[in-house]
N, C-alpha and C. Protein backbone atom coordinates (compact mmCIF):
# COMPACT_ATOMS: atom_id res chain seq x y z
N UNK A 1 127.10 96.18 110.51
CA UNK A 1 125.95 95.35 110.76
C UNK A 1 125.08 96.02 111.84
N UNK A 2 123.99 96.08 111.68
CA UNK A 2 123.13 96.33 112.70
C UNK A 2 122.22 95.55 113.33
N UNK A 3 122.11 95.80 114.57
CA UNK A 3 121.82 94.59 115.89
C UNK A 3 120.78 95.96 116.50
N UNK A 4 119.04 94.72 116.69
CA UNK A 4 118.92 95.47 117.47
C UNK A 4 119.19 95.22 118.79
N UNK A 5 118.79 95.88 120.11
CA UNK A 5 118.52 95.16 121.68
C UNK A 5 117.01 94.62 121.72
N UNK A 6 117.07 93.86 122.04
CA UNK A 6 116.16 93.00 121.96
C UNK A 6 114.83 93.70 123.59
N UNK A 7 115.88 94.11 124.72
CA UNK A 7 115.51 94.52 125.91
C UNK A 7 115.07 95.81 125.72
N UNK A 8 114.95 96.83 124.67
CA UNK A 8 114.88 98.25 124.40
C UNK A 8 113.70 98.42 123.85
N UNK A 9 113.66 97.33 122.58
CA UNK A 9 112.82 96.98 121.47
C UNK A 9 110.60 97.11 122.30
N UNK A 10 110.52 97.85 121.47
CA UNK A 10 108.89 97.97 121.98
C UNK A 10 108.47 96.89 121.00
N UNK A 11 108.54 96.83 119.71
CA UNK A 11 107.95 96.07 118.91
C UNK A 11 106.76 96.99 117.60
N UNK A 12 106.53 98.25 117.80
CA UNK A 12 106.16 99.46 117.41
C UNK A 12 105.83 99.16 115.74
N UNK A 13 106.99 98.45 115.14
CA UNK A 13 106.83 97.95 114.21
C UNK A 13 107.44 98.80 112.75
N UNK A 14 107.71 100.21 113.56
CA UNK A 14 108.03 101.27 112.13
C UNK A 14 109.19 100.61 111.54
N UNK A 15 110.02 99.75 112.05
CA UNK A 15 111.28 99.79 111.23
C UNK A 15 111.09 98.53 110.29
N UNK A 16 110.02 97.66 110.35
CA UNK A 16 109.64 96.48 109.33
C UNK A 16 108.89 97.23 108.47
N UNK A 17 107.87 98.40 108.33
CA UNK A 17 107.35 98.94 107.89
C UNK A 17 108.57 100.05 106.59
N UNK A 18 109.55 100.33 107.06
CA UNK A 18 110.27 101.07 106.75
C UNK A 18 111.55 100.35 105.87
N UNK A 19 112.14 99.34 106.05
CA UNK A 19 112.87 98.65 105.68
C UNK A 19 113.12 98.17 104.19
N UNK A 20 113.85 98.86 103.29
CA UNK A 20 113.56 98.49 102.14
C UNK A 20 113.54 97.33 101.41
N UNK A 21 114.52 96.41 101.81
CA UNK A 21 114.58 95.19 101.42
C UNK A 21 114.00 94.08 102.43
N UNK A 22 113.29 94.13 103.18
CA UNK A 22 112.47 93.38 104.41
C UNK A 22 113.23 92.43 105.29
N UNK A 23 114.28 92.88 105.36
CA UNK A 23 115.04 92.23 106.24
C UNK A 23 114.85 92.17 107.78
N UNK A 24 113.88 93.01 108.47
CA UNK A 24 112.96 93.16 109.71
C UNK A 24 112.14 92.38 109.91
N UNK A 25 112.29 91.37 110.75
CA UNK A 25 110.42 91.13 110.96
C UNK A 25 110.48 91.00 112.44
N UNK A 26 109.00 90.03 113.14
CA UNK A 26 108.62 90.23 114.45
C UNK A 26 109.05 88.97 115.23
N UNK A 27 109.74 88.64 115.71
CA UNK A 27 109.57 87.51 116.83
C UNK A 27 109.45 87.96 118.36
N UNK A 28 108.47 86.85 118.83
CA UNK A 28 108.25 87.46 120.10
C UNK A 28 107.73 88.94 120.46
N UNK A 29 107.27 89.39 119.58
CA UNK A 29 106.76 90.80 119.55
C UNK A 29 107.64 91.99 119.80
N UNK A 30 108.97 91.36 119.14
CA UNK A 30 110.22 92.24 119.17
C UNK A 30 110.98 92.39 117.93
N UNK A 31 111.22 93.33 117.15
CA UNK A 31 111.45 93.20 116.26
C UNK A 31 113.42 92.27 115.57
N UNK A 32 113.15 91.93 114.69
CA UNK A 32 114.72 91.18 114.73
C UNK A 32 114.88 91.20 112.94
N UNK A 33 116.17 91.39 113.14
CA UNK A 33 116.82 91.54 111.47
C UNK A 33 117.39 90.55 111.16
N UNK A 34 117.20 90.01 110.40
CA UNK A 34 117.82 89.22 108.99
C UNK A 34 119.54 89.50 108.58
N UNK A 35 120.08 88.98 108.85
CA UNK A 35 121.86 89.48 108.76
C UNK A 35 121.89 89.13 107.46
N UNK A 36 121.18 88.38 107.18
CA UNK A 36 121.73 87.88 105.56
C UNK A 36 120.85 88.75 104.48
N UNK A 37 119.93 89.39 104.85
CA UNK A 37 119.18 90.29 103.52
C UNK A 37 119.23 91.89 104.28
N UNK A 38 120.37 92.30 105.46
CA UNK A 38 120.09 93.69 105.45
C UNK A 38 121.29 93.83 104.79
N UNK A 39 120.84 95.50 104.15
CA UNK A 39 121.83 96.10 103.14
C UNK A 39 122.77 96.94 104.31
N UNK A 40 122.71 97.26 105.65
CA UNK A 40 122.65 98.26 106.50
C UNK A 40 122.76 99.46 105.83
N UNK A 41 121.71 99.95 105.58
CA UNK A 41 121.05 100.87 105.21
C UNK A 41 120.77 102.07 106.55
N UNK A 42 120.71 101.64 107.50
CA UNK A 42 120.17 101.93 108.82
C UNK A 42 119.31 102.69 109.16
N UNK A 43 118.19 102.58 108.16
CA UNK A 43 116.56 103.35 108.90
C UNK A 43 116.27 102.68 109.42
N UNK A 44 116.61 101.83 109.87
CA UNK A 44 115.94 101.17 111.35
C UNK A 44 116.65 102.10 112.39
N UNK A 45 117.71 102.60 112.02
CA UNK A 45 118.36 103.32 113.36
C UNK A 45 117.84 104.60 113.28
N UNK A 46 117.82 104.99 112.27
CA UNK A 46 117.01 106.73 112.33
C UNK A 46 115.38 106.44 112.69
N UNK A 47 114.78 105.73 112.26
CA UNK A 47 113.33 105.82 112.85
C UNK A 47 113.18 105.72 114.20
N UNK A 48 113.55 104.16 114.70
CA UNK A 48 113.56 103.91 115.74
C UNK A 48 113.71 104.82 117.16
N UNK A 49 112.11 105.21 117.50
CA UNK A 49 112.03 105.80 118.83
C UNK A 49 112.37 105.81 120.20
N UNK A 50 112.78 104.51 120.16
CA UNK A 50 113.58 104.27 121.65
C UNK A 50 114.48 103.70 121.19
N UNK A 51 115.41 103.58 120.34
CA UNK A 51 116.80 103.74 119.93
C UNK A 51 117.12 102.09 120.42
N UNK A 52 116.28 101.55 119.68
CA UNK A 52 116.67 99.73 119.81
C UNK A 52 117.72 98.72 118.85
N UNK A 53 117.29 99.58 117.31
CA UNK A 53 118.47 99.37 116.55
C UNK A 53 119.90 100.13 116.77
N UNK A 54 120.87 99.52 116.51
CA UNK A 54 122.32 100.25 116.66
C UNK A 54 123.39 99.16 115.54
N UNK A 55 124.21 100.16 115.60
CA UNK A 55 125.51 99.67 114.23
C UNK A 55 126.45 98.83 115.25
N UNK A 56 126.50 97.96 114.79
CA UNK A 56 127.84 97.07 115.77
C UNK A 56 129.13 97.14 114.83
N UNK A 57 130.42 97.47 115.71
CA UNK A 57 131.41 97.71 115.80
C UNK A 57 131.59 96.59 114.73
């Protein structure tokens, strides 16, 4: 599963942009995933420029 940090998160937007099944969107001008429609796929973790998405254990 992937979690982003919410405290890391710019809001930049590439990884809703990127996301194949749209499981990304914006709250609070931070981006937040959908547990129930991500495939973890994890281009949110390879795009992501300040490394806000991550794989939880």
């Amino acid at each position: 599963m992937v979690i982003i940090q919410q405290e890391v998160c710019t809001g930049c937007g590439g990884c809703i942009d990127l996301c194949p099944v749209i499981a990304v969107s914006m709250v609070d001008d931070r981006a937040v995933i959908n547990p129930d429609s991500c495939t973890d796929c994890k281009i949110c973790v390879k795009v992501c420029p300040v490394n806000a998405p991550y794989e939880a254990a």
